[in-house]
C-alpha atoms as a PDB file:
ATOM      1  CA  UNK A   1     -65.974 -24.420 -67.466  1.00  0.00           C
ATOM      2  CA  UNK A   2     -63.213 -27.169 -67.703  1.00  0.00           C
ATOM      3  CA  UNK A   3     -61.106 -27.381 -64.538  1.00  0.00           C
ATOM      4  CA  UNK A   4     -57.156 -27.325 -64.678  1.00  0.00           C
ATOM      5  CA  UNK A   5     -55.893 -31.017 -63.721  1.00  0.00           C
ATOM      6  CA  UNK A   6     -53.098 -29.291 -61.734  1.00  0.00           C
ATOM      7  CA  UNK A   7     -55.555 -27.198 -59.344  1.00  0.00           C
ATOM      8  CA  UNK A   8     -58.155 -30.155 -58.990  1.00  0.00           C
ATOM      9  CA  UNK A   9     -55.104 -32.688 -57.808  1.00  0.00           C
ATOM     10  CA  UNK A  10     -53.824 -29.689 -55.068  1.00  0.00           C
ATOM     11  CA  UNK A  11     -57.624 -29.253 -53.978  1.00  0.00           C
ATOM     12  CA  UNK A  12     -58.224 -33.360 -53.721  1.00  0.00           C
ATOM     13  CA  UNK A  13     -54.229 -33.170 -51.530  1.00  0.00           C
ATOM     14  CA  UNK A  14     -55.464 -30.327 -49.437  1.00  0.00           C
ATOM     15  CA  UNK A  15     -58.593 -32.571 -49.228  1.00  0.00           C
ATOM     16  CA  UNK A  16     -57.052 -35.416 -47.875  1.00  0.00           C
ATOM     17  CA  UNK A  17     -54.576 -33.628 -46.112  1.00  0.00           C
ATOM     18  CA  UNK A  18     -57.578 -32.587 -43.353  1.00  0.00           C
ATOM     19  CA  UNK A  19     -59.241 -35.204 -43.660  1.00  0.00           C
ATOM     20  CA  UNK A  20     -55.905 -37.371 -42.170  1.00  0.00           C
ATOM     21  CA  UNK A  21     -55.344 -34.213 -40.249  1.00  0.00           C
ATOM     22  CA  UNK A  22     -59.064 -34.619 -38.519  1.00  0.00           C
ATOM     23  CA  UNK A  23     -58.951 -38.338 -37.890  1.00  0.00           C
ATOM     24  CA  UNK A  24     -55.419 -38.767 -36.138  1.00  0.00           C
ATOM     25  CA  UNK A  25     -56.394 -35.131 -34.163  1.00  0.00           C
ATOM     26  CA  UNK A  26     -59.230 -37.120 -32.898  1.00  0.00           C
ATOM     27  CA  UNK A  27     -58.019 -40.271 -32.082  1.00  0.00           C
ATOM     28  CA  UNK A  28     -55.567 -38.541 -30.068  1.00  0.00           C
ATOM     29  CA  UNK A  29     -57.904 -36.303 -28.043  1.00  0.00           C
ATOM     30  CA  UNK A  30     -60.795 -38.047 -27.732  1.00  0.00           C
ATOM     31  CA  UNK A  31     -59.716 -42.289 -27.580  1.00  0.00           C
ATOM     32  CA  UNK A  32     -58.409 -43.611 -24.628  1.00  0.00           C
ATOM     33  CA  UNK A  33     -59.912 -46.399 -22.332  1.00  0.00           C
ATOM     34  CA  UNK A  34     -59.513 -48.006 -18.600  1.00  0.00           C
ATOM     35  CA  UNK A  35     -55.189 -48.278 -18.729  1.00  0.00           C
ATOM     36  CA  UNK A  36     -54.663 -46.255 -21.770  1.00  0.00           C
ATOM     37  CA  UNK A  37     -54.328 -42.572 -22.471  1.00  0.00           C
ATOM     38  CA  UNK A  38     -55.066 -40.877 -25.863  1.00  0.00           C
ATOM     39  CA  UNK A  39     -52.413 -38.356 -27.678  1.00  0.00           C
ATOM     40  CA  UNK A  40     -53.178 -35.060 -27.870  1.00  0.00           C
ATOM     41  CA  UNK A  41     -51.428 -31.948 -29.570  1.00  0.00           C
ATOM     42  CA  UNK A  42     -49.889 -31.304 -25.939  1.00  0.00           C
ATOM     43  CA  UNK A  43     -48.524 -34.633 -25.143  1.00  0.00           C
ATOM     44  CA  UNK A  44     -44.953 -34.808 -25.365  1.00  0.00           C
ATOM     45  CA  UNK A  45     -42.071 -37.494 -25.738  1.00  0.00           C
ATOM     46  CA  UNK A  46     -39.182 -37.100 -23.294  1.00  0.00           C
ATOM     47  CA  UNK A  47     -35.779 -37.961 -24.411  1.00  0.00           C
ATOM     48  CA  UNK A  48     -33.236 -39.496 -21.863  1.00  0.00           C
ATOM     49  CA  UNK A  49     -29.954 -39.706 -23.358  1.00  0.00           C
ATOM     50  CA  UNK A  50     -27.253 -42.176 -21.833  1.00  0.00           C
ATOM     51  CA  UNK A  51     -24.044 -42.167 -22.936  1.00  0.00           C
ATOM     52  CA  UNK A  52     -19.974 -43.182 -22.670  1.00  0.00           C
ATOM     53  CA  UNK A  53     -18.981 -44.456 -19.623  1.00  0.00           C
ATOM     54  CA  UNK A  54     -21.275 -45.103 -16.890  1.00  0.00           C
ATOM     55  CA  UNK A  55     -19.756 -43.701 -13.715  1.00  0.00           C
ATOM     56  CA  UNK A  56     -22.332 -41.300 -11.653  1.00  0.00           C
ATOM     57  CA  UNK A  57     -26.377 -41.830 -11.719  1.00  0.00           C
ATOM     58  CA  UNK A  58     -27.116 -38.378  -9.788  1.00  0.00           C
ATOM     59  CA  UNK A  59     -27.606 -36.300 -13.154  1.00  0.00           C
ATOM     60  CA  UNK A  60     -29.550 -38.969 -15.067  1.00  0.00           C
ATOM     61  CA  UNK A  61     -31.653 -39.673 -12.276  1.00  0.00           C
ATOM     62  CA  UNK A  62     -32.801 -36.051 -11.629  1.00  0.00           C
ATOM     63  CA  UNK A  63     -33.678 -35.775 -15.402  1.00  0.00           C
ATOM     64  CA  UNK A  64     -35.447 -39.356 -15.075  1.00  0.00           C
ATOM     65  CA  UNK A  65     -37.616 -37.459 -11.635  1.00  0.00           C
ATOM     66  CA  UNK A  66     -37.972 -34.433 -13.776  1.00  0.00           C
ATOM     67  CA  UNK A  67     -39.630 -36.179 -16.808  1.00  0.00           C
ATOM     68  CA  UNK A  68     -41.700 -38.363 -14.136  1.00  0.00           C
ATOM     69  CA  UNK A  69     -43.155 -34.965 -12.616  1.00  0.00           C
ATOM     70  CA  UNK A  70     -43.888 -33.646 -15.790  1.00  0.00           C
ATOM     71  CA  UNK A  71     -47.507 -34.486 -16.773  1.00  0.00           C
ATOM     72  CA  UNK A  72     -47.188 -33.215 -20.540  1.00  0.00           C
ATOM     73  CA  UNK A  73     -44.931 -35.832 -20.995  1.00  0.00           C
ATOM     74  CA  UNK A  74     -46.448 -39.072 -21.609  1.00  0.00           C
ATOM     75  CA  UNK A  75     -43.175 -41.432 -22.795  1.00  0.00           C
ATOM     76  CA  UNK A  76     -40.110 -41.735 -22.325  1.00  0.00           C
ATOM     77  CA  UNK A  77     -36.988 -42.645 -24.636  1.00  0.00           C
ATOM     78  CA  UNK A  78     -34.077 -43.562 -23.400  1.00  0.00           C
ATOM     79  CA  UNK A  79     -31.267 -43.675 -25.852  1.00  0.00           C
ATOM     80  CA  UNK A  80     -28.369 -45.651 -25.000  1.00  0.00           C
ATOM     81  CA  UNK A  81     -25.064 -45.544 -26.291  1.00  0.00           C
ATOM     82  CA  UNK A  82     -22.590 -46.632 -23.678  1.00  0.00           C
ATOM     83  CA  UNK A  83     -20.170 -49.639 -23.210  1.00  0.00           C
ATOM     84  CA  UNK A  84     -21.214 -49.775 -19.570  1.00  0.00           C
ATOM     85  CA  UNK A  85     -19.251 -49.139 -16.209  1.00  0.00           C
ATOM     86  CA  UNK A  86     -19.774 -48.483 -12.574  1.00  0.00           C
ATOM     87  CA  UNK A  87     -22.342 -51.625 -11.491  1.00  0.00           C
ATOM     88  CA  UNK A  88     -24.043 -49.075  -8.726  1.00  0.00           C
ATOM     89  CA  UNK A  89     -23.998 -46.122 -10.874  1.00  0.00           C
ATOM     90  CA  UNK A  90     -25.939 -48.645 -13.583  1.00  0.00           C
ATOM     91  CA  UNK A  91     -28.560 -50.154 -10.583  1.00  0.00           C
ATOM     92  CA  UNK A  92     -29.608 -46.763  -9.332  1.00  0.00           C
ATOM     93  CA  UNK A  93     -30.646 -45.905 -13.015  1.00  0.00           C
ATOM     94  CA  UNK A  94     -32.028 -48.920 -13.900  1.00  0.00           C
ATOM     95  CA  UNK A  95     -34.132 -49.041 -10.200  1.00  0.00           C
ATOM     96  CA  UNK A  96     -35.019 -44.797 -11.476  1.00  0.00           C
ATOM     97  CA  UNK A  97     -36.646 -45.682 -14.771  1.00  0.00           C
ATOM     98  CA  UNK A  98     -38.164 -48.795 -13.125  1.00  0.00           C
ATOM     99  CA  UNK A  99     -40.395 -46.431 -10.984  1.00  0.00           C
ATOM    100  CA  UNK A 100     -40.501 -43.910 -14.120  1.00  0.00           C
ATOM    101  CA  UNK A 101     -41.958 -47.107 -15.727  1.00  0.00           C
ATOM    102  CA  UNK A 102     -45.118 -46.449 -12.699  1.00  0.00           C
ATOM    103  CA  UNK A 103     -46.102 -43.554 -14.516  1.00  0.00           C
ATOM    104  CA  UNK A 104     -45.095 -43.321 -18.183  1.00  0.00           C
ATOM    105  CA  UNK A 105     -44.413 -45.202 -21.481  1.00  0.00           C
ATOM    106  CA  UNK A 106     -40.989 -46.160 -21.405  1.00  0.00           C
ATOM    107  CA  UNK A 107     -38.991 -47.168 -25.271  1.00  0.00           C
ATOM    108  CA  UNK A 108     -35.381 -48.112 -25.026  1.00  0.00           C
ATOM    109  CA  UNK A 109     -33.787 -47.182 -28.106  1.00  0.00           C
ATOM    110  CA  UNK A 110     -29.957 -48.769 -28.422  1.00  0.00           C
ATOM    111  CA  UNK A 111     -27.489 -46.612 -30.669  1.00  0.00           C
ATOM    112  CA  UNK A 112     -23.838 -48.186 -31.532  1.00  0.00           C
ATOM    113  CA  UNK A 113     -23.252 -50.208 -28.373  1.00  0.00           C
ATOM    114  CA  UNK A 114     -25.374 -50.756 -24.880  1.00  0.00           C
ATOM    115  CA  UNK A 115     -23.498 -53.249 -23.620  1.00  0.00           C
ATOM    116  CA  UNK A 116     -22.764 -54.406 -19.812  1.00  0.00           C
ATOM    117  CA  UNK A 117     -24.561 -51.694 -17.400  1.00  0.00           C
ATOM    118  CA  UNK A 118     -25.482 -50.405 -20.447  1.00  0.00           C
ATOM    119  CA  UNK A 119     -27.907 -53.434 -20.974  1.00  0.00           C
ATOM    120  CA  UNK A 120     -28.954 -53.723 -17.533  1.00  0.00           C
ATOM    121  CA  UNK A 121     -30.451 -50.199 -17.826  1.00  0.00           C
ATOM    122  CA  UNK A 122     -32.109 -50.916 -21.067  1.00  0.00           C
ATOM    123  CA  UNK A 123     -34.065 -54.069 -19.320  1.00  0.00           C
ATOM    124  CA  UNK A 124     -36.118 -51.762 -17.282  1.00  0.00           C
ATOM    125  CA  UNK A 125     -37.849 -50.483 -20.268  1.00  0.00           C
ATOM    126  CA  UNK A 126     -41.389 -51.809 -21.768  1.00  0.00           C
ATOM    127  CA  UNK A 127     -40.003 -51.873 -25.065  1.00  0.00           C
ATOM    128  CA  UNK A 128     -36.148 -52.021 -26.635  1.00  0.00           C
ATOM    129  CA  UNK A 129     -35.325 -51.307 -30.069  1.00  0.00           C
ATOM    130  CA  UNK A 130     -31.941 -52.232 -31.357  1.00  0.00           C
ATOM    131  CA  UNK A 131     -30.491 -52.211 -34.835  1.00  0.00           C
ATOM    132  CA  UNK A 132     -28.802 -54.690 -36.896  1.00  0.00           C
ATOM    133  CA  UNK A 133     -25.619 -53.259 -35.670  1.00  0.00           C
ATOM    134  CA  UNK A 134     -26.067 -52.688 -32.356  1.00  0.00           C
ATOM    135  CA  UNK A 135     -23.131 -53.939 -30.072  1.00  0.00           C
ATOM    136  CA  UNK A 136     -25.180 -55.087 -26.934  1.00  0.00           C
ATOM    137  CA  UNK A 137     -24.586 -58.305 -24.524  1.00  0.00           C
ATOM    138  CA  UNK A 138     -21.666 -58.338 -22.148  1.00  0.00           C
ATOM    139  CA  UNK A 139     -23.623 -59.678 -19.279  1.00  0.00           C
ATOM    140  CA  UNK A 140     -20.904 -60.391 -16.697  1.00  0.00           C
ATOM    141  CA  UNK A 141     -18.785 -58.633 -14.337  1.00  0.00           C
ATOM    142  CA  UNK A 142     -14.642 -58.098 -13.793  1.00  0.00           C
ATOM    143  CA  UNK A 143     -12.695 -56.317 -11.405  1.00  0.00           C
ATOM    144  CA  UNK A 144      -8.664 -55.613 -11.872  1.00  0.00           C
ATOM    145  CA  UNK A 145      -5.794 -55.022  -9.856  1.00  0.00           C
ATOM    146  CA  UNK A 146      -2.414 -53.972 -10.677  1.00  0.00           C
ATOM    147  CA  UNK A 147       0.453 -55.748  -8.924  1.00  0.00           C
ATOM    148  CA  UNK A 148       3.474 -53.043  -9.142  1.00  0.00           C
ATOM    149  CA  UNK A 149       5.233 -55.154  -6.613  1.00  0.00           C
ATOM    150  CA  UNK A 150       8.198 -55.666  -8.704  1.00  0.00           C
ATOM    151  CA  UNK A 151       8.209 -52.564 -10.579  1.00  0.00           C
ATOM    152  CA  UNK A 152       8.296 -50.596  -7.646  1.00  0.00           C
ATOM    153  CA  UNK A 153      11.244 -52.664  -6.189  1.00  0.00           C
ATOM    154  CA  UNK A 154      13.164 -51.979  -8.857  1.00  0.00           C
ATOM    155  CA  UNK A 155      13.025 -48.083  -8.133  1.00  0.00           C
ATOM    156  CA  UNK A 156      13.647 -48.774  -4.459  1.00  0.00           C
ATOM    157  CA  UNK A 157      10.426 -48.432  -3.424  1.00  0.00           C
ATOM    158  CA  UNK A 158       8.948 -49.580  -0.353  1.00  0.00           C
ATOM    159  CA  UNK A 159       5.657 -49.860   1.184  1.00  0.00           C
ATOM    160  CA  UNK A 160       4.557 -50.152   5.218  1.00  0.00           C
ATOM    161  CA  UNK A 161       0.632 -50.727   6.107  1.00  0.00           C
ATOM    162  CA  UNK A 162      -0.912 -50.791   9.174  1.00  0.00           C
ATOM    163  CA  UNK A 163      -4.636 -51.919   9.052  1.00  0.00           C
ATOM    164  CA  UNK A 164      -7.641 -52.832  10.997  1.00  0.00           C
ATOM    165  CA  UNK A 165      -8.185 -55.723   9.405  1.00  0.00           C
ATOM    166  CA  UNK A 166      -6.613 -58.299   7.488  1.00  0.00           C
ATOM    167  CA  UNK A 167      -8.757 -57.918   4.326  1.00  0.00           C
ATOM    168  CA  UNK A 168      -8.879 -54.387   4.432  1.00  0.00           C
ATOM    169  CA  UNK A 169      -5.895 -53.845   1.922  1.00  0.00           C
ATOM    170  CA  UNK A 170      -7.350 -55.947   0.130  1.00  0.00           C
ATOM    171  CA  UNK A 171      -6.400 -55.514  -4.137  1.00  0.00           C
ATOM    172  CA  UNK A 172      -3.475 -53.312  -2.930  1.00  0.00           C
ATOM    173  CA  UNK A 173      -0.722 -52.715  -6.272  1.00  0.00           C
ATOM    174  CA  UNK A 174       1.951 -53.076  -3.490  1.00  0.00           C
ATOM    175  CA  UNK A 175       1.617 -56.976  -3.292  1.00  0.00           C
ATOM    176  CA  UNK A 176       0.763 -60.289  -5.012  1.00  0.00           C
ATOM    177  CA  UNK A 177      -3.164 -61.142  -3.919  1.00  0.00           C
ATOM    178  CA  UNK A 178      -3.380 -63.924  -1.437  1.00  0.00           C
ATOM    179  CA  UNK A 179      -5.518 -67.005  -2.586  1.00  0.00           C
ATOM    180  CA  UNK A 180      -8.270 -66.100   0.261  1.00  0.00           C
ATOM    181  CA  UNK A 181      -8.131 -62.533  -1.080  1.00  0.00           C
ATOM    182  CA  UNK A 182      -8.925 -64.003  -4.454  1.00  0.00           C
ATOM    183  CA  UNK A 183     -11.973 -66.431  -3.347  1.00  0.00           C
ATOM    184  CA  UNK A 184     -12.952 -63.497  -1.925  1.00  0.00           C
ATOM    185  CA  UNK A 185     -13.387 -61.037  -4.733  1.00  0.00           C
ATOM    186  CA  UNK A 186     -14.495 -64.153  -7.028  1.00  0.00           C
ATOM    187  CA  UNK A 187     -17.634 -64.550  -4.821  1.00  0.00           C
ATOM    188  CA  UNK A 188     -17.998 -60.936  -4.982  1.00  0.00           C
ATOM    189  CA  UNK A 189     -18.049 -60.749  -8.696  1.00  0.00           C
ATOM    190  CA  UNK A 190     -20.435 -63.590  -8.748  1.00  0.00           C
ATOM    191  CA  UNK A 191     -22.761 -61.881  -6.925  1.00  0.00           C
ATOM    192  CA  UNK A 192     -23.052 -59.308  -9.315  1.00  0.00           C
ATOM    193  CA  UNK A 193     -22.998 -61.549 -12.394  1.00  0.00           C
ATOM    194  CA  UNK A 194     -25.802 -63.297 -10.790  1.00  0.00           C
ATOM    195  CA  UNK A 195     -27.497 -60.294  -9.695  1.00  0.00           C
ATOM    196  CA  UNK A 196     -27.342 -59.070 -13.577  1.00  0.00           C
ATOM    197  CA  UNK A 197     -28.580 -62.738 -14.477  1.00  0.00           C
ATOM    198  CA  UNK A 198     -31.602 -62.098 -12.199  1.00  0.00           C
ATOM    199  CA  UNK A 199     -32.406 -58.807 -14.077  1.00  0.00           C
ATOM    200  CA  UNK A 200     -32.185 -60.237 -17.521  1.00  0.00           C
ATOM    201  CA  UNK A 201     -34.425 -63.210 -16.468  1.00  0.00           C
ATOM    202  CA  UNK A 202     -37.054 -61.237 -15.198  1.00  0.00           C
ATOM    203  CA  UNK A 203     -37.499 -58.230 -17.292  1.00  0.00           C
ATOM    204  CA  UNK A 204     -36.898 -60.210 -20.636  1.00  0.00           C
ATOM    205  CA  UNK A 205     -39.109 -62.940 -19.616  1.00  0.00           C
ATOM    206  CA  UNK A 206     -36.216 -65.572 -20.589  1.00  0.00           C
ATOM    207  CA  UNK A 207     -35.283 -68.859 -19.367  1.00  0.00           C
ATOM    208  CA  UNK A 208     -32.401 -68.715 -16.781  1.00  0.00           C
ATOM    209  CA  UNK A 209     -30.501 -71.535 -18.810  1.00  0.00           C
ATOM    210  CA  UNK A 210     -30.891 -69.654 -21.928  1.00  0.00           C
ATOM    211  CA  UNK A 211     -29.084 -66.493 -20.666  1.00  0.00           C
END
């Protein structure tokens, strides 16, 4: 009896449908050597999302220990989409996934902009995937002060201080910086460019020059 073309191309698809099915099933269960692990059906992918401003680490971090004490999870993704922000808030992540790094896979993927902290979080990763569009660089560091000196004398405003030190109003909106003030805060902020400089040269494995 003559088969139907139709029903013998399904049966050949279902065919090599398993067959697929039976060779990626076990690869993932049963290879695997000294510093790899194999997939299996269990294995799971974690998903970190990171985005807007970066102010506060405390919430990322506890998902970043969750996914760490998780052993069904075997990567990590963390997807970025942030123009940066608060330079502590952005080290205690990036040191988090660092030790997250210990124990799992971890894949940076960048969305419309990882830029500033944004990028020094994405260097802890083993791998970073950006697209063509990506907004990402920004590797410095500013701080700003208002001066409302004059503004405020126009209203009749007036300000007394009494400190314990002569730096410690230091940045106040109720004056005009003094030059020391400013040397100050300059070497400050080069610290932490040169800190982020640090973290770019190591994790990316790039010349110091070149960055």
């Amino acid at each position: 009896m003559r088969k139907h073309p139709v029903m013998s191309g399904l049966l050949l698809l279902v065919a090599l449908g398993f067959v697929f099915y039976l060779i990626f099933y076990r690869a993932g269960v049963q290879t695997g050597s000294a510093g790899t692990k194999g997939f299996s059906l269990n294995d799971k992918i974690g998903v970190l999302p990171i985005e807007g401003l970066i102010t506060d680490s405390f919430k990322i971090n506890q998902n970043i220990d969750e996914f760490a004490q998780d052993s069904s999870i075997v990567a990590v993704v963390v997807r970025i989409d942030s123009p940066g922000g608060s330079v502590g808030a952005a080290q205690e992540i990036y040191d988090a996934i660092l030790e997250l790094k210990k124990k799992k896979k971890v894949v940076v993927s960048m969305g419309s902009i990882a830029a500033s902290g944004g990028l020094l979080i994405a260097c802890a990763g083993d791998k970073i995937v950006a697209n063509p569009g990506t907004i990402t660089g920004s590797i410095s560091a500013i701080m700003q002060f208002a001066n409302l000196e004059e503004l405020l004398k126009k209203v009749g405003v007036k300000s007394s201080v009494v400190k314990s030190g002569p730096y410690k109003d230091i940045g106040s909106p109720m004056r005009e910086m003094t030059p020391e003030e400013r040397l100050i805060v300059q070497e400050l902020v080069d610290d932490i460019y040169n800190q982020f400089i640090d973290v770019i040269v190591r994790d990316r494995k790039l010349p110091r020059e070149q960055v």
